[in-house]
N, C-alpha and C. Protein backbone atom coordinates (compact mmCIF):
# COMPACT_ATOMS: atom_id res chain seq x y z
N UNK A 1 0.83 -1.19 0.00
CA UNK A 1 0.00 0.00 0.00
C UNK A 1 0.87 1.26 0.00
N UNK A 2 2.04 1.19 0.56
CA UNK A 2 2.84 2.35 0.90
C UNK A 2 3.03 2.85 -0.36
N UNK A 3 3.63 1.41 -1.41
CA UNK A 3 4.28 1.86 -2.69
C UNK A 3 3.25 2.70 -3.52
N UNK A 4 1.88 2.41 -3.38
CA UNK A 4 0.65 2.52 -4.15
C UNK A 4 0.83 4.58 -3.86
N UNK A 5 1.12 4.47 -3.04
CA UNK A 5 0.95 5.99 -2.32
C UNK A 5 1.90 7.23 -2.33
N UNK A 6 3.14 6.02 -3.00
CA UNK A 6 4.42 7.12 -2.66
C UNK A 6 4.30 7.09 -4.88
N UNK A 7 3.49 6.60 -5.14
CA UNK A 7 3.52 6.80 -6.89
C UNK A 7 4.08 5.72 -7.32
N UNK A 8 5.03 4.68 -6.89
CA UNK A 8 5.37 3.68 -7.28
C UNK A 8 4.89 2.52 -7.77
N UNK A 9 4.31 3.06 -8.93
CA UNK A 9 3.27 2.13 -9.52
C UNK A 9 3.59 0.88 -9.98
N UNK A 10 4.46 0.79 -10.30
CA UNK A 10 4.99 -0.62 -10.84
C UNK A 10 5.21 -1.60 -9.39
N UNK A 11 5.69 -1.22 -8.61
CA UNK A 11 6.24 -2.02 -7.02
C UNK A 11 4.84 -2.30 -6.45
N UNK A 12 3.79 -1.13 -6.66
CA UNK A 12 2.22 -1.23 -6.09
C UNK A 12 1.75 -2.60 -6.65
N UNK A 13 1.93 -2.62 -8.10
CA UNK A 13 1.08 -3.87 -9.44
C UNK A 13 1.94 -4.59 -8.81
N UNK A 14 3.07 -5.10 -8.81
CA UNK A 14 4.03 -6.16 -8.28
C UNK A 14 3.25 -7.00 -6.71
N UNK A 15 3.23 -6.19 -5.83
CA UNK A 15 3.16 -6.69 -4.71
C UNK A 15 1.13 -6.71 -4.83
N UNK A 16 0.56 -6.25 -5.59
CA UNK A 16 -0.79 -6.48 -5.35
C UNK A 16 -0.66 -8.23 -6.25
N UNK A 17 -0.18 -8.11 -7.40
CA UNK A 17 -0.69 -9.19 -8.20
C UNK A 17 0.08 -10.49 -7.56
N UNK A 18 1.51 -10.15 -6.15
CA UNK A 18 1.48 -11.16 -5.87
C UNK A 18 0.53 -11.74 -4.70
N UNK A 19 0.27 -10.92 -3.93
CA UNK A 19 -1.03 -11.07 -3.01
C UNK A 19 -1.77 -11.78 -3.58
N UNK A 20 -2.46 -11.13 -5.02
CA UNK A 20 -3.43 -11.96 -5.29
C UNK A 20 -3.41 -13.22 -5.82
N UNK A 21 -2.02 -13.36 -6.75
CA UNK A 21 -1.80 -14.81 -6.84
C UNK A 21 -1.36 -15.77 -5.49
N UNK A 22 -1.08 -15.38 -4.38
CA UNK A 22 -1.37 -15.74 -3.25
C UNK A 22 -2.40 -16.96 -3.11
N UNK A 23 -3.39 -15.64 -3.01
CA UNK A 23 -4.65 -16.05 -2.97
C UNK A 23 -5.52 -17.18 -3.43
N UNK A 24 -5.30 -16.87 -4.92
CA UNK A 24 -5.26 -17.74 -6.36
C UNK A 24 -5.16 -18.84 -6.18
N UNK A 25 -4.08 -19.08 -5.72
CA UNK A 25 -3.52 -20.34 -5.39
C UNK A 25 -3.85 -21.08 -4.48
N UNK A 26 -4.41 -20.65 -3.49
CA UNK A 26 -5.05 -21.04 -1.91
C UNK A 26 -5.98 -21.64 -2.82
N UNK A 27 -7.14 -21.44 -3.23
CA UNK A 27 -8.29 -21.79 -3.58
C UNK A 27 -9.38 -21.53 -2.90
N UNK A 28 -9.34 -20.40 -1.81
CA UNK A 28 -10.21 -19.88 -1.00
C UNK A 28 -11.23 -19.24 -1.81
N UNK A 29 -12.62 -19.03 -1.07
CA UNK A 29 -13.25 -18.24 -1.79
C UNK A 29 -12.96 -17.26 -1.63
N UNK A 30 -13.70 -16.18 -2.85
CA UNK A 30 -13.40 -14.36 -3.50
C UNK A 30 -14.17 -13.43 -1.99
N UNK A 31 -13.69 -12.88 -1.58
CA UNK A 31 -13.88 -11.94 -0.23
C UNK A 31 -13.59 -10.58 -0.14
N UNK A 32 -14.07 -9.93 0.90
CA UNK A 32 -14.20 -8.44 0.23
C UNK A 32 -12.62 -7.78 -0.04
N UNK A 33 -11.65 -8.69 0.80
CA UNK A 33 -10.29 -8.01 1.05
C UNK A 33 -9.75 -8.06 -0.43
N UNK A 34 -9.95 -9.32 -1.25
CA UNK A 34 -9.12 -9.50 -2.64
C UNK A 34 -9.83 -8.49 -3.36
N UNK A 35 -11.43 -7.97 -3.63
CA UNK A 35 -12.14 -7.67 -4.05
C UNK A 35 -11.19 -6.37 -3.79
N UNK A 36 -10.96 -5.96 -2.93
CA UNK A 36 -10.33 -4.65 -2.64
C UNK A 36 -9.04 -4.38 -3.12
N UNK A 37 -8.23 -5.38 -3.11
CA UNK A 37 -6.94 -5.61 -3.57
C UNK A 37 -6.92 -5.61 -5.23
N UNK A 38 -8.24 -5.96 -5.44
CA UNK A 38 -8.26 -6.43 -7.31
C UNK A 38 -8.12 -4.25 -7.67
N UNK A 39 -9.32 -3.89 -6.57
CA UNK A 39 -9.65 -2.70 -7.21
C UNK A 39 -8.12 -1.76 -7.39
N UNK A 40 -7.21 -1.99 -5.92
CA UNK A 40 -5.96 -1.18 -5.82
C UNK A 40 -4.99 -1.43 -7.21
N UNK A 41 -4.81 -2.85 -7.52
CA UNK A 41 -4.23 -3.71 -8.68
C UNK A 41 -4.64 -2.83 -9.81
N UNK A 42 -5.75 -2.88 -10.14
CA UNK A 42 -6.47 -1.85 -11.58
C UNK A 42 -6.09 -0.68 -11.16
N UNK A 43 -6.10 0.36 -9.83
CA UNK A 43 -5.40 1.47 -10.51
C UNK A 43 -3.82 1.27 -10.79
N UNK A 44 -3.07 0.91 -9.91
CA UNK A 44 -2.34 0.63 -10.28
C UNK A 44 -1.52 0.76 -11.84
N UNK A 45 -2.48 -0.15 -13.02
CA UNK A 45 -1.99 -0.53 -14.26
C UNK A 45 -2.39 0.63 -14.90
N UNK A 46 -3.94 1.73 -14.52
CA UNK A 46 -4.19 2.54 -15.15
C UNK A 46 -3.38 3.78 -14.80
N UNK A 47 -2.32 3.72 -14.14
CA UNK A 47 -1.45 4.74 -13.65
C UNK A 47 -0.39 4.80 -14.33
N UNK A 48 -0.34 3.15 -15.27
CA UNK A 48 0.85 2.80 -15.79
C UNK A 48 0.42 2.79 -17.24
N UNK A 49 -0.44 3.25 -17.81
CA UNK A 49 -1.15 3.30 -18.83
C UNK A 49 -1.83 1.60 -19.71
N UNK A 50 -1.70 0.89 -18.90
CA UNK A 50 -2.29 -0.75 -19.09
C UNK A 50 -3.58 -0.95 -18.64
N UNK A 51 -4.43 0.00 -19.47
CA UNK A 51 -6.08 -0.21 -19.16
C UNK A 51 -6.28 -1.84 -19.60
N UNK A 52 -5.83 -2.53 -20.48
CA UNK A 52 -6.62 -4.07 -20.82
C UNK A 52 -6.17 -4.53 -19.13
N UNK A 53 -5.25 -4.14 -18.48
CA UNK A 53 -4.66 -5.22 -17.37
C UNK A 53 -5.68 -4.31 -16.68
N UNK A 54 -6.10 -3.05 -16.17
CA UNK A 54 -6.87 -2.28 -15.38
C UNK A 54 -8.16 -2.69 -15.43
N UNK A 55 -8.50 -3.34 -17.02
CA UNK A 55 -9.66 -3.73 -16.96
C UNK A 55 -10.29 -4.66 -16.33
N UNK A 56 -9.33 -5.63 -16.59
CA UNK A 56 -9.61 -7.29 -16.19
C UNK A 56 -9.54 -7.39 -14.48
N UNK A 57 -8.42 -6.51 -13.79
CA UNK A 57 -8.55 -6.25 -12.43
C UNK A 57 -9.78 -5.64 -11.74
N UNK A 58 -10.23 -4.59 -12.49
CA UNK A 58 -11.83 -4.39 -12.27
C UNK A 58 -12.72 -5.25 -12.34
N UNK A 59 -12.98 -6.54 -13.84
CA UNK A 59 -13.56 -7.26 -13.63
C UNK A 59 -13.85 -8.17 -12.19
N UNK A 60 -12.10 -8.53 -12.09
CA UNK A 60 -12.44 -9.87 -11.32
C UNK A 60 -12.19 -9.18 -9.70
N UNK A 61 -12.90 -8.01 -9.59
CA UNK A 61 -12.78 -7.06 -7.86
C UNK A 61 -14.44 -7.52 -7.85
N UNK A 62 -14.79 -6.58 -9.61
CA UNK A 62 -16.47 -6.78 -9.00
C UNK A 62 -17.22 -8.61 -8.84
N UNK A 63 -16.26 -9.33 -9.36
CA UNK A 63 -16.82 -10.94 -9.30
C UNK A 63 -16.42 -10.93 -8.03
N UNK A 64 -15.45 -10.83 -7.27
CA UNK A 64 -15.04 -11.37 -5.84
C UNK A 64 -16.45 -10.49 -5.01
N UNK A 65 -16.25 -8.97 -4.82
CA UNK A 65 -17.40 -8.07 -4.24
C UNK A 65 -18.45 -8.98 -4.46
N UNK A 66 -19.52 -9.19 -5.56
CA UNK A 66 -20.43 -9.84 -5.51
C UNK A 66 -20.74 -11.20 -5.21
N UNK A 67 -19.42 -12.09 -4.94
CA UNK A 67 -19.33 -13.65 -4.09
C UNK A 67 -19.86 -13.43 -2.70
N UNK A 68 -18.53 -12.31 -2.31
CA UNK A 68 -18.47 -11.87 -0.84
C UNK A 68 -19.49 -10.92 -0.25
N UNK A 69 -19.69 -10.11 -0.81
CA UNK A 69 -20.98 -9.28 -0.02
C UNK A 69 -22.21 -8.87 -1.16
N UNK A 70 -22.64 -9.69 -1.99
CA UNK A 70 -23.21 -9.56 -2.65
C UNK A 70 -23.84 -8.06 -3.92
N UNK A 71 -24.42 -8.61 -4.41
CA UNK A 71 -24.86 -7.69 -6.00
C UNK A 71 -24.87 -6.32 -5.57
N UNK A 72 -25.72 -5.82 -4.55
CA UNK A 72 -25.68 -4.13 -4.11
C UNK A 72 -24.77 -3.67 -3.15
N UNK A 73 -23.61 -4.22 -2.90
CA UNK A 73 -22.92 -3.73 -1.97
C UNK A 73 -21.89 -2.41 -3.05
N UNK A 74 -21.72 -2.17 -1.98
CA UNK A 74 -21.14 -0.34 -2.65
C UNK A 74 -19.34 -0.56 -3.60
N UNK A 75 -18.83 -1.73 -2.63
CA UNK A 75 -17.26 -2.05 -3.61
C UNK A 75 -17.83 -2.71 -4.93
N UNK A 76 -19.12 -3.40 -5.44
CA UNK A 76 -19.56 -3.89 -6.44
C UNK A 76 -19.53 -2.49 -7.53
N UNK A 77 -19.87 -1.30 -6.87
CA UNK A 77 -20.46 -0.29 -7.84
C UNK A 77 -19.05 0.43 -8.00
N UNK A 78 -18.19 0.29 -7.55
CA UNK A 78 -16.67 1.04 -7.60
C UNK A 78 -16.02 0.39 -8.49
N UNK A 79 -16.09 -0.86 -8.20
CA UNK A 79 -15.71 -2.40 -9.36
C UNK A 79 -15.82 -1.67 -10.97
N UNK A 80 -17.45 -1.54 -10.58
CA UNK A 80 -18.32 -1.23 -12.06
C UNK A 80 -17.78 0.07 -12.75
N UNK A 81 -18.12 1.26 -12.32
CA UNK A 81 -17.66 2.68 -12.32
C UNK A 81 -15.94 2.32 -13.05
N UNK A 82 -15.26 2.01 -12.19
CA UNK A 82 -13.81 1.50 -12.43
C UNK A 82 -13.59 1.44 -14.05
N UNK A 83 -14.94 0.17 -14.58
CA UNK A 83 -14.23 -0.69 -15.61
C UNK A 83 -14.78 0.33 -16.53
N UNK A 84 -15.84 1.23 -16.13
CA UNK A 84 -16.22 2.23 -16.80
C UNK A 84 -15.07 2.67 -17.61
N UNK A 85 -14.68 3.51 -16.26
CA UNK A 85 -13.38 4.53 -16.81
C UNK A 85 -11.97 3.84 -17.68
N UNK A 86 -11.46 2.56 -17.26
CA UNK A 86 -11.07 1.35 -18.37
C UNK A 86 -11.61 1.99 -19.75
N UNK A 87 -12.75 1.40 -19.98
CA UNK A 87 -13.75 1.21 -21.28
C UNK A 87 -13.26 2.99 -21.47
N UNK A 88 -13.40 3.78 -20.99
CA UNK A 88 -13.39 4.99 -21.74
C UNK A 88 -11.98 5.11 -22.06
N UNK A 89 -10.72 4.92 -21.94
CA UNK A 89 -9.53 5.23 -21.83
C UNK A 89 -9.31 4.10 -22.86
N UNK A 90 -9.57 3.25 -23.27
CA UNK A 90 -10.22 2.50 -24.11
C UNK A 90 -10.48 2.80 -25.62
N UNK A 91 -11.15 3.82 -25.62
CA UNK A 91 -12.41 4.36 -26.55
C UNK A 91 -13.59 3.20 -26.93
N UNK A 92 -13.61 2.32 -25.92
CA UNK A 92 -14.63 1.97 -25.87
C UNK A 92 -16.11 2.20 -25.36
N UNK A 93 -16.44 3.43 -25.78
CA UNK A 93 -17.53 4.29 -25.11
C UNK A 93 -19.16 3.19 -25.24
N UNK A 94 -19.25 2.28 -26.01
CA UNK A 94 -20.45 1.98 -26.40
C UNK A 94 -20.37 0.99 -24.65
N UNK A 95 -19.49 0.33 -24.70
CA UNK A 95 -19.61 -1.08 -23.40
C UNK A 95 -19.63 0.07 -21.48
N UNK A 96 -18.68 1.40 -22.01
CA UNK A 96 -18.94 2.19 -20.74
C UNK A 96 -20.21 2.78 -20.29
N UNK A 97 -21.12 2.87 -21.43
CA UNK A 97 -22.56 3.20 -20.92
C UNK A 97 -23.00 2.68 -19.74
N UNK A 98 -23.44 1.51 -19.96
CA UNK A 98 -24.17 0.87 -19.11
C UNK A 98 -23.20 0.32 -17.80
N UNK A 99 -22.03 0.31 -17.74
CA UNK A 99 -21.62 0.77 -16.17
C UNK A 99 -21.23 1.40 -15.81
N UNK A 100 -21.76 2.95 -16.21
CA UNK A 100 -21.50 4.25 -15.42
C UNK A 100 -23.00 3.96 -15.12
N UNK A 101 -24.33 3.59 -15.87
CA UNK A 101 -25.90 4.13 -15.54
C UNK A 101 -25.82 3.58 -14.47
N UNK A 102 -25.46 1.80 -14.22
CA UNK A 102 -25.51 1.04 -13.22
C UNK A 102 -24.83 1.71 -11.43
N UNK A 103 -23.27 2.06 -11.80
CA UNK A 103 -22.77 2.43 -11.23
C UNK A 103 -23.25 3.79 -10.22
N UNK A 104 -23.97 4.58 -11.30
CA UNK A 104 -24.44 5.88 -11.07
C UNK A 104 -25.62 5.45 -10.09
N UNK A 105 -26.49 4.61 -10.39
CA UNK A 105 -27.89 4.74 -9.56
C UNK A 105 -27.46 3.39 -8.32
N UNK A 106 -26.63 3.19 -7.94
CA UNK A 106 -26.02 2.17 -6.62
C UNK A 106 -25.70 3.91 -5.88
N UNK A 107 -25.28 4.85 -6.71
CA UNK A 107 -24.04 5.54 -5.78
C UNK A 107 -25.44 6.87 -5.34
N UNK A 108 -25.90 7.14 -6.35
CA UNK A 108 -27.41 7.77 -5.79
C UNK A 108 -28.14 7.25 -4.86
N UNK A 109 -28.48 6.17 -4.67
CA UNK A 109 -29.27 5.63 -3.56
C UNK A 109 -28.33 5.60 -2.49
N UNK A 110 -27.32 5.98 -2.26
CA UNK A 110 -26.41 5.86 -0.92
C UNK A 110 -25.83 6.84 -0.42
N UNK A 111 -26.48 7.77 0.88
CA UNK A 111 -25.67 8.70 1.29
C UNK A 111 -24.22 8.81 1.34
N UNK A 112 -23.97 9.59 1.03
CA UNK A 112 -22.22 10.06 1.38
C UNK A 112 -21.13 9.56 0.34
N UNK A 113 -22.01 9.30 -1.16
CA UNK A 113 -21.17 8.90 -2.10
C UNK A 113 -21.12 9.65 -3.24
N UNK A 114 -20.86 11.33 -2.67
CA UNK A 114 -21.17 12.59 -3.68
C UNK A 114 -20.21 12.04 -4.45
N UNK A 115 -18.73 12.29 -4.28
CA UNK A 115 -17.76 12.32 -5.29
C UNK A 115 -17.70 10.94 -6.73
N UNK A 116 -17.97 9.69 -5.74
CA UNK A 116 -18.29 8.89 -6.62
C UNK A 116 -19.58 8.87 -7.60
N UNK A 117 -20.81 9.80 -7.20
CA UNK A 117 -21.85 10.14 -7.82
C UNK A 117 -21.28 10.94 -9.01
N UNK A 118 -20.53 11.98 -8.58
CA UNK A 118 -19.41 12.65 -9.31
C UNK A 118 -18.84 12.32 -10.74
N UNK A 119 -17.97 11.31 -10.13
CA UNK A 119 -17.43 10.79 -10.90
C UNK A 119 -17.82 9.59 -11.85
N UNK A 120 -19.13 9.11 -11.60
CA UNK A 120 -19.59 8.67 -12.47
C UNK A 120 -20.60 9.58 -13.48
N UNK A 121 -21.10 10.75 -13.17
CA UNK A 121 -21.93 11.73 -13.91
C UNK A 121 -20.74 11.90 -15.15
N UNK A 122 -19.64 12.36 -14.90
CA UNK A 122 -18.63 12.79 -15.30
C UNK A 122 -18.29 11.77 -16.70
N UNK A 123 -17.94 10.70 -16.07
CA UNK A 123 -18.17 8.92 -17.03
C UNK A 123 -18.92 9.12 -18.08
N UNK A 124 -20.32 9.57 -17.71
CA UNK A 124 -21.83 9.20 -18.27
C UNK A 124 -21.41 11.09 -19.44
N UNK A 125 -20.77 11.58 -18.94
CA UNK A 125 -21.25 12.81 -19.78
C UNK A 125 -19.93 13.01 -20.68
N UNK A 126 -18.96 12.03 -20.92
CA UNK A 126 -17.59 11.87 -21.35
C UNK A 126 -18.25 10.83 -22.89
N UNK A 127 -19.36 9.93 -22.27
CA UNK A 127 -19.80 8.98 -23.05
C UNK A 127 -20.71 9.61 -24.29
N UNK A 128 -21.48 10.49 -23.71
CA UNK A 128 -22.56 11.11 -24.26
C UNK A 128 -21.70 12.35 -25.50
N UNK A 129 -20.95 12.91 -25.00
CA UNK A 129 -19.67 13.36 -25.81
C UNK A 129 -19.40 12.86 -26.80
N UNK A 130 -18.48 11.27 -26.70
CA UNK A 130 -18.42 10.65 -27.61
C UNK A 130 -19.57 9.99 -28.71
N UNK A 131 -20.62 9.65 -28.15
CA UNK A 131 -21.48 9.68 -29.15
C UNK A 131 -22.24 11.08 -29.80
N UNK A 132 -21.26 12.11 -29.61
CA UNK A 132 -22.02 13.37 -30.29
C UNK A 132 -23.66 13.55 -29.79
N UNK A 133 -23.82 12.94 -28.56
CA UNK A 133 -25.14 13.46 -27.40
C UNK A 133 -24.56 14.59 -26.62
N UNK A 134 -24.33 15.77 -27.40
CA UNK A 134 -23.29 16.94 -26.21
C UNK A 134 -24.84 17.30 -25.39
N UNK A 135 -25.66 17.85 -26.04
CA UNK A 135 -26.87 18.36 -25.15
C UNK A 135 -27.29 17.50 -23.85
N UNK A 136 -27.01 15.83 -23.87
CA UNK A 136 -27.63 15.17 -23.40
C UNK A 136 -26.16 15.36 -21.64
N UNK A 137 -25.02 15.81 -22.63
CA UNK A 137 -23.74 15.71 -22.09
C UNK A 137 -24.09 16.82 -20.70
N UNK A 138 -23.89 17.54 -21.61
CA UNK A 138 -24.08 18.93 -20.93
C UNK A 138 -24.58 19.11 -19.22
N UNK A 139 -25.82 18.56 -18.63
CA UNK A 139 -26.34 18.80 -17.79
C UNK A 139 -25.55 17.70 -16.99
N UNK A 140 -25.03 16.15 -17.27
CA UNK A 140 -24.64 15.33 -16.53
C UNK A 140 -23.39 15.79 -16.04
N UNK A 141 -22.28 16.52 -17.38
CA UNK A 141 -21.28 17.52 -16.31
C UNK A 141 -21.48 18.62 -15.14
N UNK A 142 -22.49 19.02 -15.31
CA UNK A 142 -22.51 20.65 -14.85
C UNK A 142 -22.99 20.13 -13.84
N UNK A 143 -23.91 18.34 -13.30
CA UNK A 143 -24.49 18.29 -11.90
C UNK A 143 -22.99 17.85 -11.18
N UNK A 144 -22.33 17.14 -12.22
CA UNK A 144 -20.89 16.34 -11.85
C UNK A 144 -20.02 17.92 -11.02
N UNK A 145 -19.92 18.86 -11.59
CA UNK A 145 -19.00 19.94 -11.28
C UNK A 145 -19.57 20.46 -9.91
N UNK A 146 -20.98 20.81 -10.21
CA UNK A 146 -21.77 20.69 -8.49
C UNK A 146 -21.49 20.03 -7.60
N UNK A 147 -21.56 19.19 -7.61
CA UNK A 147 -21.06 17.97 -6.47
C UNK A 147 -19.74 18.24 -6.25
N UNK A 148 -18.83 18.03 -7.29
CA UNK A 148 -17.65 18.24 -6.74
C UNK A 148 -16.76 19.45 -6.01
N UNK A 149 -17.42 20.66 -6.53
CA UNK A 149 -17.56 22.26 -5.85
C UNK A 149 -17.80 21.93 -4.44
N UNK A 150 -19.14 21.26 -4.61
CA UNK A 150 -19.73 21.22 -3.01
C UNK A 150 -18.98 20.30 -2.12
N UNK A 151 -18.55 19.24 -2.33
CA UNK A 151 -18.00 18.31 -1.32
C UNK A 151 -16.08 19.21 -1.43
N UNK A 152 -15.79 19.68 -2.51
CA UNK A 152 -14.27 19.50 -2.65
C UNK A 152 -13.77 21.03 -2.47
N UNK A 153 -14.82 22.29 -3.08
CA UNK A 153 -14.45 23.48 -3.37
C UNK A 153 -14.08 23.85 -5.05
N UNK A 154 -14.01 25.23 -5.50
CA UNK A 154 -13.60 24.89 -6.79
C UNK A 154 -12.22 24.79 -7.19
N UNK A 155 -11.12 25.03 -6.24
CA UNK A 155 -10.24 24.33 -7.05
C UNK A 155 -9.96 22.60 -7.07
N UNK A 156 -10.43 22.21 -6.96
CA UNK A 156 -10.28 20.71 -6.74
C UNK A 156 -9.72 20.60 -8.21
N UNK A 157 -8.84 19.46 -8.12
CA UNK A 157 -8.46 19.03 -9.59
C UNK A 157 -9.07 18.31 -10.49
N UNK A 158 -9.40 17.54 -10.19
CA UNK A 158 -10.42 16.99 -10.96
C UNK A 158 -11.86 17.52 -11.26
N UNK A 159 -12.33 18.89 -10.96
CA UNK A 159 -13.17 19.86 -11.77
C UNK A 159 -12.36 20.40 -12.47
N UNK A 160 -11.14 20.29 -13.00
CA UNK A 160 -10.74 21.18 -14.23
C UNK A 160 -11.36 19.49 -15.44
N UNK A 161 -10.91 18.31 -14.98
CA UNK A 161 -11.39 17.14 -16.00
C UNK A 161 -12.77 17.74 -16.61
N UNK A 162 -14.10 18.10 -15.73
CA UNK A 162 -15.13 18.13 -16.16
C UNK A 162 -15.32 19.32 -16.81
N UNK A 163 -14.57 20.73 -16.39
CA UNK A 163 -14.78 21.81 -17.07
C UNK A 163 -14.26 21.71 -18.77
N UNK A 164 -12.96 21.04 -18.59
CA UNK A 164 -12.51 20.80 -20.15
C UNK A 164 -13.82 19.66 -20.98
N UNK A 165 -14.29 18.64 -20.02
CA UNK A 165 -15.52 17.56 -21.63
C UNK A 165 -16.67 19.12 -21.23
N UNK A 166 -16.84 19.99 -20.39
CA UNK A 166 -18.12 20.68 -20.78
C UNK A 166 -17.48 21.77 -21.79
N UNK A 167 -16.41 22.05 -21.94
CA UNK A 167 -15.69 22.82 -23.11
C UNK A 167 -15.95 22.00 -24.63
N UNK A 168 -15.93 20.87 -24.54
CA UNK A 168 -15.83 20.13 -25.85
C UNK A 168 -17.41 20.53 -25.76
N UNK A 169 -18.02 20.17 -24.76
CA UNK A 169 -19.95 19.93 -24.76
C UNK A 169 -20.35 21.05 -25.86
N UNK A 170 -20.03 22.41 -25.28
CA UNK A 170 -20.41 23.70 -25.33
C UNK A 170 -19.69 24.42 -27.06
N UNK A 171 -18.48 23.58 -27.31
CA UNK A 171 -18.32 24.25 -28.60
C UNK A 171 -18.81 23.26 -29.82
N UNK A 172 -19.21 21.62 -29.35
CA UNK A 172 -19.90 21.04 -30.44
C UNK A 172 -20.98 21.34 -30.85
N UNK A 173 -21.24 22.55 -29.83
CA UNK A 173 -23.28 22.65 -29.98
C UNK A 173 -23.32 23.78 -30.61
N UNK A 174 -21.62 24.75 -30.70
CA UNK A 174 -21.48 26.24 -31.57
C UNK A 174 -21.95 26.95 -30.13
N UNK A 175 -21.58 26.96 -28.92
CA UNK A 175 -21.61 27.95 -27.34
C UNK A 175 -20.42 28.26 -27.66
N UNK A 176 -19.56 29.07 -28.16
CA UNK A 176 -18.52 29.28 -28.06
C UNK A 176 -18.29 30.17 -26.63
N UNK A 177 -19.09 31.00 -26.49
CA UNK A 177 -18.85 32.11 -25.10
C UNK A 177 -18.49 30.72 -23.87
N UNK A 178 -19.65 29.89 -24.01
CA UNK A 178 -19.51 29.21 -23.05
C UNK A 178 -18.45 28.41 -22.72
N UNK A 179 -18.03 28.19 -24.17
CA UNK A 179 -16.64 26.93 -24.13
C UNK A 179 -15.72 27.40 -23.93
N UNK A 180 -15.59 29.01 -23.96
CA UNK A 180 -14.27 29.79 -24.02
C UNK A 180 -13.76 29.84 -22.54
N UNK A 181 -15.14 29.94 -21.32
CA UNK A 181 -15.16 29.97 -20.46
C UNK A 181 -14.94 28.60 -19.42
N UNK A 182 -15.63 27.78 -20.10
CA UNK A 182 -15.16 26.20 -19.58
C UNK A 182 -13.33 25.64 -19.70
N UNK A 183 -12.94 26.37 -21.07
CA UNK A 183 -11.58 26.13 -21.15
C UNK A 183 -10.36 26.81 -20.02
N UNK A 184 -11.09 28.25 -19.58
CA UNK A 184 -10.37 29.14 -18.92
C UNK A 184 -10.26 28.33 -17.39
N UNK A 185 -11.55 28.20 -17.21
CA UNK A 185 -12.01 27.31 -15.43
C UNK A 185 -10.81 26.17 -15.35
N UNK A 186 -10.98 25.17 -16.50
CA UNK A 186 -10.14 23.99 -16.30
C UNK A 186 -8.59 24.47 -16.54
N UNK A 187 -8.25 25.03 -17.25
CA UNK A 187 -6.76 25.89 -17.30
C UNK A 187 -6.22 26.71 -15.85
N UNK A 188 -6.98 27.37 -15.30
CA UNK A 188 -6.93 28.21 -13.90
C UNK A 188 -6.93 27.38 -12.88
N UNK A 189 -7.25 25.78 -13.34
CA UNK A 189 -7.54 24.88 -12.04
C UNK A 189 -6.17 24.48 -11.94
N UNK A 190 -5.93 23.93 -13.16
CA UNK A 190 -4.71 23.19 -13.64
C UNK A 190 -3.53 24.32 -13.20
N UNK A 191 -3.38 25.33 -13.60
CA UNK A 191 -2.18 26.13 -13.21
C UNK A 191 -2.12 26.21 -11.27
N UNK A 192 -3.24 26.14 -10.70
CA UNK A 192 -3.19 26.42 -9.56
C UNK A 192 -2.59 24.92 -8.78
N UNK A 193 -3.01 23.83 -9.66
CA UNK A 193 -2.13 22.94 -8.77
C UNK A 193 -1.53 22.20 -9.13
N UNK A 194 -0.46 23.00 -9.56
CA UNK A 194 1.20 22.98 -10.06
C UNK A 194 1.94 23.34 -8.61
């Protein structure tokens, strides 16, 4: 975990995937701890730019989550969300739909899961982008940037991510005022945390 933390992404993937082949090998059943370990493993690879390996670690977090604490438990919807962001880094936008929607309405029904509500709006309005749905885009960023204002403040870094897809939103639709302004927000975020 230390390595996971100090950026050492490669030593993080090393010591998670041997844990989990550990595990593997035991023949124990899938439990929430591997389930957790699968999820650390996937960022890990997506840190290292190896979304197919990020992917498959997402997969097999949300199969263990749903052995161990079953279908609605909240590491199931992080699992999901996860392979989302995979699939988008990907450009596989058509398979990320449907587990950001999934992802999104586990994290709505559960107090205290703004940012991940967040960050899956964000998913869902990255997707809608790519299929040239900017209008449809549009409102799923701007609730995404809300949330994250509110729980984080506005410089948080990751509202400059959403201000730049509502920049793409706003100049595919011909808003230029607006996009000029979405570009400036995410640029002013970005310089501030340098």
């Amino acid at each position: 975990m230390i390595c996971f933390h100090a950026k050492r992404f490669r030593d993080s993937e090393a010591a998670f995937a041997e844990s989990i082949a550990a595990w593997d090998a035991s023949g124990s059943a899938p439990n929430a701890d591997i389930a957790r370990q699968l999820l650390l493993l996937g960022h890990a690879c997506e840190c290292q730019g190896k979304q197919r390996d990020a992917l498959f670690a997402f997969q097999r977090s949300e199969r263990a989550a749903v052995a161990s604490l079953g279908p609605d438990h909240l590491l199931v919807a992080l699992a999901v969300n996860n392979q989302g962001r995979a699939l988008i880094a990907m450009k596989d936008h058509i398979a990320a739909e449907p587990l950001f929607e999934r992802a999104l309405a586990r994290f709505e029904s559960t107090e205290g899961q703004g940012s991940n509500t967040a960050i899956a709006l964000n998913g869902l309005g990255m997707v809608r982008n790519a299929q040239k749905r900017h209008g449809e885009a549009i409102p799923l960023l701007e609730r995404a940037l809300r949330i994250f204002e509110k729980e984080h403040g506005s410089q948080f870094r990751d509202n400059a991510d959403v201000w730049g897809n509502l920049a793409m939103s706003f100049a595919c639709i011909g808003d230029e005022r607006r996009a000029n302004h979405a570009r400036s927000r995410a640029e002013a975020i970005l310089k501030g945390a340098k």
